[in-house]
C-alpha atoms as a PDB file:
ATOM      1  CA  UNK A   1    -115.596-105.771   4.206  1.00  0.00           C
ATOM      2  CA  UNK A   2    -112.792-104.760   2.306  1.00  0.00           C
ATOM      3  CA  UNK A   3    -113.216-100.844   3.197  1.00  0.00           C
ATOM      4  CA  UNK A   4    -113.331-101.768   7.214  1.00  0.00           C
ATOM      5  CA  UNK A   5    -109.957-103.812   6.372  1.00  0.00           C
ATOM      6  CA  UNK A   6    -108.217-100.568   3.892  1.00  0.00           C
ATOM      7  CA  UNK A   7    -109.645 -98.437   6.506  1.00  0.00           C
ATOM      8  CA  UNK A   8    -107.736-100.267   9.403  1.00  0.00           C
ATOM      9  CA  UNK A   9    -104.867-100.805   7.482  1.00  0.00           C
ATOM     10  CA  UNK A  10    -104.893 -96.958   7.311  1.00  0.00           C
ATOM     11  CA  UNK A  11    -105.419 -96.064  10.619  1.00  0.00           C
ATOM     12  CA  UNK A  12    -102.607 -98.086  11.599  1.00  0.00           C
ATOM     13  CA  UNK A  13    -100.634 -96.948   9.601  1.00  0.00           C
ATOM     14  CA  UNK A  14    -100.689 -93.587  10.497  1.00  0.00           C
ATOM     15  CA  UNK A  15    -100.884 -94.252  14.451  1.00  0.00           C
ATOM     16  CA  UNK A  16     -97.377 -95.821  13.930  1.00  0.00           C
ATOM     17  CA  UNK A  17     -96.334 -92.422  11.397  1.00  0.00           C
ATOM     18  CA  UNK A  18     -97.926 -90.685  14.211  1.00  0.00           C
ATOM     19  CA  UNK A  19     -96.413 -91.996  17.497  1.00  0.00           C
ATOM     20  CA  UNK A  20     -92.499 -92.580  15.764  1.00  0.00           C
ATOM     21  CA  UNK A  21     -92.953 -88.744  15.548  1.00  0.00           C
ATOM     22  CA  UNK A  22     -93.199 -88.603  19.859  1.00  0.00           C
ATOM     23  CA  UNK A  23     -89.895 -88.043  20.973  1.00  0.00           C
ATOM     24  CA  UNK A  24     -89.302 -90.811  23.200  1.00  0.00           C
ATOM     25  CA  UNK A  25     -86.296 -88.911  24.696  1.00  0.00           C
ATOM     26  CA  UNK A  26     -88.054 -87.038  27.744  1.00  0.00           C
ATOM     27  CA  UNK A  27     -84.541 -85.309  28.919  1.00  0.00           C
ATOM     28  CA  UNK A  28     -80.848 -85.524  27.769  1.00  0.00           C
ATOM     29  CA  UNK A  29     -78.412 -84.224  30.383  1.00  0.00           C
ATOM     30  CA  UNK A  30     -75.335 -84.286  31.373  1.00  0.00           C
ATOM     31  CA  UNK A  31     -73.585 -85.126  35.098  1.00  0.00           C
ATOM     32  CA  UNK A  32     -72.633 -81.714  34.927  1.00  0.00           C
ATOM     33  CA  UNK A  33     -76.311 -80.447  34.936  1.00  0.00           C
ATOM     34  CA  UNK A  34     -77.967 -83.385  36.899  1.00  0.00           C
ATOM     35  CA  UNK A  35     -76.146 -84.855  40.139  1.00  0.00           C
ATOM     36  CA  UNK A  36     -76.946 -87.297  42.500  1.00  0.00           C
ATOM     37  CA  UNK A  37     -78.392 -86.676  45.736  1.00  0.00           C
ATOM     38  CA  UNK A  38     -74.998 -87.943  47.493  1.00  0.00           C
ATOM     39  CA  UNK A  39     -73.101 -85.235  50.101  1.00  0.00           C
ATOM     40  CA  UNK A  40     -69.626 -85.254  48.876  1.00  0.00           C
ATOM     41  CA  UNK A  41     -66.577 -83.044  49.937  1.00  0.00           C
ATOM     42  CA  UNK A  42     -65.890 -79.527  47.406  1.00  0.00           C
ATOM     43  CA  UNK A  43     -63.119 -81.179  45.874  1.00  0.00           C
ATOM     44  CA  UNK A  44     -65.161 -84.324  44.613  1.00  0.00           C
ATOM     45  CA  UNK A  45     -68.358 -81.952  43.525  1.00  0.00           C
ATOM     46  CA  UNK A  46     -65.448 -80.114  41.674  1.00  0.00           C
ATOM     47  CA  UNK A  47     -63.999 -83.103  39.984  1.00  0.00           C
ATOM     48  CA  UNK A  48     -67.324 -83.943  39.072  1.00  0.00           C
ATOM     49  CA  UNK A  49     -67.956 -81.111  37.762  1.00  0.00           C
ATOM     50  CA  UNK A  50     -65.429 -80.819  35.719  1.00  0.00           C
ATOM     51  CA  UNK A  51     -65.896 -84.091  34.086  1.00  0.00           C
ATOM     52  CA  UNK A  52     -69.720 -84.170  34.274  1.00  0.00           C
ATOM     53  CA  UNK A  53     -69.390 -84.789  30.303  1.00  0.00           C
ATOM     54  CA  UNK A  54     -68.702 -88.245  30.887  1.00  0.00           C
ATOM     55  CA  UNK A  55     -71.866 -89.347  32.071  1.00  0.00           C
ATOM     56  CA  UNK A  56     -74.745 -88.828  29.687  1.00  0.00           C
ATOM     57  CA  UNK A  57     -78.262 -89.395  30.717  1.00  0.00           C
ATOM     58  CA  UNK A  58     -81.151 -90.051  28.511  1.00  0.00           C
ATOM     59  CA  UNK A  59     -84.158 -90.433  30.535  1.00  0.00           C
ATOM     60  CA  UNK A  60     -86.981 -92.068  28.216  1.00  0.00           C
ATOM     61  CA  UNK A  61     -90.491 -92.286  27.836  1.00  0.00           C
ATOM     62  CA  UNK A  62     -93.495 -93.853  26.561  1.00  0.00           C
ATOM     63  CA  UNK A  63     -94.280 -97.071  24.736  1.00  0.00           C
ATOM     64  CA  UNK A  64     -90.622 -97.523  22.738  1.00  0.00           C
ATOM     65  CA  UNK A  65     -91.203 -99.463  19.196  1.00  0.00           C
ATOM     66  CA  UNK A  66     -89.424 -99.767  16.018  1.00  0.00           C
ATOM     67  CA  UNK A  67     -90.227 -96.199  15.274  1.00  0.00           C
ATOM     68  CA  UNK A  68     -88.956 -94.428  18.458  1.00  0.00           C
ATOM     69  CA  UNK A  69     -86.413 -97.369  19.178  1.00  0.00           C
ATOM     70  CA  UNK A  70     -84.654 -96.367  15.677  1.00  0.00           C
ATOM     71  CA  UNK A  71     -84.478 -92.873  17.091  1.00  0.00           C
ATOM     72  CA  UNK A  72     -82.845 -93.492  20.649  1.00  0.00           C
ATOM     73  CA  UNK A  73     -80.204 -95.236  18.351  1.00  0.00           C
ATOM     74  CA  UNK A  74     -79.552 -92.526  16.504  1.00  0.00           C
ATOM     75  CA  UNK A  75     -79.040 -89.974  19.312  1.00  0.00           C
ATOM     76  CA  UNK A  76     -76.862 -92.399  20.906  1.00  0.00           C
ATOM     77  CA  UNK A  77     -74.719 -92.433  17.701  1.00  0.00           C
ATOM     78  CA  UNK A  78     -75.125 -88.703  17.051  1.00  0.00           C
ATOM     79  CA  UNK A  79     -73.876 -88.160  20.524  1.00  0.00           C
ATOM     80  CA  UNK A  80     -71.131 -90.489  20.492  1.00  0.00           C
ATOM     81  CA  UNK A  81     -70.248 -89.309  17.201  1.00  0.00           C
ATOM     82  CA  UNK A  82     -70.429 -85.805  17.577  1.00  0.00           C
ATOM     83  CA  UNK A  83     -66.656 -84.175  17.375  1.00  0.00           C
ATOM     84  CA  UNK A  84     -67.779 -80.898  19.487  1.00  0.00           C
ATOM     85  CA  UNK A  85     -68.939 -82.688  22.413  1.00  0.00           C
ATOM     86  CA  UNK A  86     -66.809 -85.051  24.394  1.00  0.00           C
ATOM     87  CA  UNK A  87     -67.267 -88.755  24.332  1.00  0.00           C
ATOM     88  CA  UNK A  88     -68.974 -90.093  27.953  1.00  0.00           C
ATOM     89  CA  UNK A  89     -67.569 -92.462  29.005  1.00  0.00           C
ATOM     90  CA  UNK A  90     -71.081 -93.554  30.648  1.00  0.00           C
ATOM     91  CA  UNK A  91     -74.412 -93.321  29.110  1.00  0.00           C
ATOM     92  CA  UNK A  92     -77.523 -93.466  31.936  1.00  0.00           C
ATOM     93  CA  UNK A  93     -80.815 -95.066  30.250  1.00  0.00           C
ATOM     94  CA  UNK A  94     -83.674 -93.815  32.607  1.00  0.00           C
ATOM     95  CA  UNK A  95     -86.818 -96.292  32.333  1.00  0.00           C
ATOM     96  CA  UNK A  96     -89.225 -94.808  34.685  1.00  0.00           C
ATOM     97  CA  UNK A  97     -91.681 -93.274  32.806  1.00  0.00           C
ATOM     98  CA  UNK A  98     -91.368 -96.243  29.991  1.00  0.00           C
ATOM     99  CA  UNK A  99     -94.644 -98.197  29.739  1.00  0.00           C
ATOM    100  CA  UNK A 100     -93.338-100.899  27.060  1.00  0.00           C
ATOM    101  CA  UNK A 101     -91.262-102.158  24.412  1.00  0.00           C
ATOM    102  CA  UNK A 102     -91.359-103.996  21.417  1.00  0.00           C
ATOM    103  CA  UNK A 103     -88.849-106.358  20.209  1.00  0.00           C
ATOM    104  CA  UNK A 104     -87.330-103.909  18.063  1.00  0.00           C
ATOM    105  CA  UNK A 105     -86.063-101.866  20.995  1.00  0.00           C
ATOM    106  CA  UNK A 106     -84.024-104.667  22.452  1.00  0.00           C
ATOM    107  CA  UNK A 107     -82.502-104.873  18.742  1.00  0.00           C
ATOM    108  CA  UNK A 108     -81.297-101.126  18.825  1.00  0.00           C
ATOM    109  CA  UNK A 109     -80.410-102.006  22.648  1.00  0.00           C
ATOM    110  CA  UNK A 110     -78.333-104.791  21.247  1.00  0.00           C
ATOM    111  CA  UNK A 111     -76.941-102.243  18.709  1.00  0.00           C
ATOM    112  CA  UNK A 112     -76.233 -99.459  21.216  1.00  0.00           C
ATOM    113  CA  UNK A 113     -74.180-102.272  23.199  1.00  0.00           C
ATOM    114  CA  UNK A 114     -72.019-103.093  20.523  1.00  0.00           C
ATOM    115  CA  UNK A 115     -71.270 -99.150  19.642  1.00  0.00           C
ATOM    116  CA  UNK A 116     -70.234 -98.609  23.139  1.00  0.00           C
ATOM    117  CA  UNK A 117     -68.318-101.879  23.523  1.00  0.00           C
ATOM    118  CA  UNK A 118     -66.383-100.343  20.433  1.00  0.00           C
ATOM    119  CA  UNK A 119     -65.984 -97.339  22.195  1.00  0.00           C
ATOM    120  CA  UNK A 120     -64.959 -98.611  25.776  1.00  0.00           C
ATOM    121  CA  UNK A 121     -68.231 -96.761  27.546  1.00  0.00           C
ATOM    122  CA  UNK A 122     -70.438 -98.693  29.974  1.00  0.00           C
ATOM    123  CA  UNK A 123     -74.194 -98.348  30.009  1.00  0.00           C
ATOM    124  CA  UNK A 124     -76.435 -97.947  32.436  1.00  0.00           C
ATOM    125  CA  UNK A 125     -79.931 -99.163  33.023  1.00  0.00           C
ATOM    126  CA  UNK A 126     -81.993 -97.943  35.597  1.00  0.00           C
ATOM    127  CA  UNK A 127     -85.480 -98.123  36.846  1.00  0.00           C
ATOM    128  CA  UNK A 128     -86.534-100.763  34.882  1.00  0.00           C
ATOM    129  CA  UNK A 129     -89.982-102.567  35.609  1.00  0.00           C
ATOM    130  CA  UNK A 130     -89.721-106.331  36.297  1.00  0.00           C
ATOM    131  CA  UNK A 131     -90.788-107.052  33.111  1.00  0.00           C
ATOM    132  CA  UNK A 132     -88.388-105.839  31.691  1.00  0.00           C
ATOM    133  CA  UNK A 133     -85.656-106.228  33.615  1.00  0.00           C
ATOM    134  CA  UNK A 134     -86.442-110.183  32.991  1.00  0.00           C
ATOM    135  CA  UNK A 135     -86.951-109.257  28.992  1.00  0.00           C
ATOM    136  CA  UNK A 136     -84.005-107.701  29.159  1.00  0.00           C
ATOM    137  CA  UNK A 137     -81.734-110.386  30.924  1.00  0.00           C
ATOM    138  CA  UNK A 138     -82.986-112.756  28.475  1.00  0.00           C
ATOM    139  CA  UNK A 139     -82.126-111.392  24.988  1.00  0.00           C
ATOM    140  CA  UNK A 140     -79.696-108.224  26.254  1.00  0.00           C
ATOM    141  CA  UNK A 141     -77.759-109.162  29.249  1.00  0.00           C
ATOM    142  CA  UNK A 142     -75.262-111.389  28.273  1.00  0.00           C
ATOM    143  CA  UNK A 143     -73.150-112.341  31.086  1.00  0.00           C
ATOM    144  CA  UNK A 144     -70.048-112.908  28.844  1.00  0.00           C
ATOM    145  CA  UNK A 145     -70.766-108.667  28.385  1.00  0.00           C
ATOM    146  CA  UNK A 146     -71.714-108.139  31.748  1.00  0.00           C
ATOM    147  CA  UNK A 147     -68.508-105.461  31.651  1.00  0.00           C
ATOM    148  CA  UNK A 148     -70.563-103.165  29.743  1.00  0.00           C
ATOM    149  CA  UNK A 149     -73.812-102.620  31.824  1.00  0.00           C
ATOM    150  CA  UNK A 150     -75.148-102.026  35.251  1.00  0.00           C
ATOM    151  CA  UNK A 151     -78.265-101.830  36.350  1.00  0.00           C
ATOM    152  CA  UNK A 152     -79.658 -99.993  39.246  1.00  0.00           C
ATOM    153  CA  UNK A 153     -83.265 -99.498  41.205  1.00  0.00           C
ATOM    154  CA  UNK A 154     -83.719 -95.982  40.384  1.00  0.00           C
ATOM    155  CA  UNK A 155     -81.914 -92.685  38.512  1.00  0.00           C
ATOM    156  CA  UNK A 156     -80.360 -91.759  42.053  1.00  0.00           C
ATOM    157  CA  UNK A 157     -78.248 -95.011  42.560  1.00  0.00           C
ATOM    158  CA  UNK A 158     -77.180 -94.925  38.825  1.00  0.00           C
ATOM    159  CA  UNK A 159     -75.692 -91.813  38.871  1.00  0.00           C
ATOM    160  CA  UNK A 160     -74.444 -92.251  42.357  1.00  0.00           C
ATOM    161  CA  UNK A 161     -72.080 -94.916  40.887  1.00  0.00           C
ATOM    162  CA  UNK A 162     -71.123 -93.513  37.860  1.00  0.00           C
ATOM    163  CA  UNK A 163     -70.181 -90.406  39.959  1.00  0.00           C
ATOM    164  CA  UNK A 164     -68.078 -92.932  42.043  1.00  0.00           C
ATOM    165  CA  UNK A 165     -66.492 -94.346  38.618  1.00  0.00           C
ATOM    166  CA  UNK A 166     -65.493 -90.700  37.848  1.00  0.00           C
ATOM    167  CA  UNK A 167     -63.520 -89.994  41.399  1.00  0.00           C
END
């Protein structure tokens, strides 16, 4: 009995070694690289162009625990720390391909919000499940910080207003 409960113990342990090791970052662009599917006239598309650097999109994946939550913080503060790169001014958090969370990641949530309140930067959550999205409103959206975040149905419409935000 006690070498089915070591040998558990074990196993767990290195499934959560394992998966913190999964990048849970699928993509990190920029609004320079990725666009919305919105027509707009040249000298919009040039404008955003030029500052495409202020909207910086992190589109996730996986099952996002203490592990790989940790690790989304610490791009965020890598990129927003990061003296060869300009600061955005809006960071795009893509749920789609996310299939959970643990408490933990609403902690480094909670941590990324106070880093970009510090730094004047609104956040942006999009396609989040409805699990979530009620998870979410009940430990991370605050209404008395509802000046930091949107949210939006999908990547499109989350990029399509930060691109409005830039012009």
């Amino acid at each position: 009995l006690v070498g089915v409960g070591l040998g558990l113990l074990f196993t767990v342990i290195l499934f959560v070694i394992r998966y913190s090791q999964v990048k849970i970052v699928r993509h990190s662009l920029s609004g320079s690289t990725y666009r919305s599917r919105v027509e707009r006239s040249n000298l919009f598309t040039q404008l955003i162009q030029s500052r495409g650097d202020w909207i910086y999109i992190l589109r996730l994946q996986g099952y996002i625990f203490f592990g790989t939550a940790n690790g989304l913080l610490e791009q965020v503060e890598n990129r927003l720390s990061d003296p060869a790169q300009q600061r955005p001014h809006y960071i795009v958090l893509d749920f789609k391909n996310v299939t959970g969370v643990d408490a933990s990641t609403v902690l480094a949530l909670q941590r990324i919000m106070q880093l970009i309140h510090t730094y004047d930067i609104k956040i942006v959550f999009v396609a989040l499940s409805t699990e979530l999205e009620q998870r979410f409103h009940k430990d991370l959206f605050i209404e008395e910080n509802k000046e930091l975040w949107q949210i939006f149905p999908d990547l499109d419409h989350g990029l399509e207003w930060c691109e409005d935000q830039v012009i």
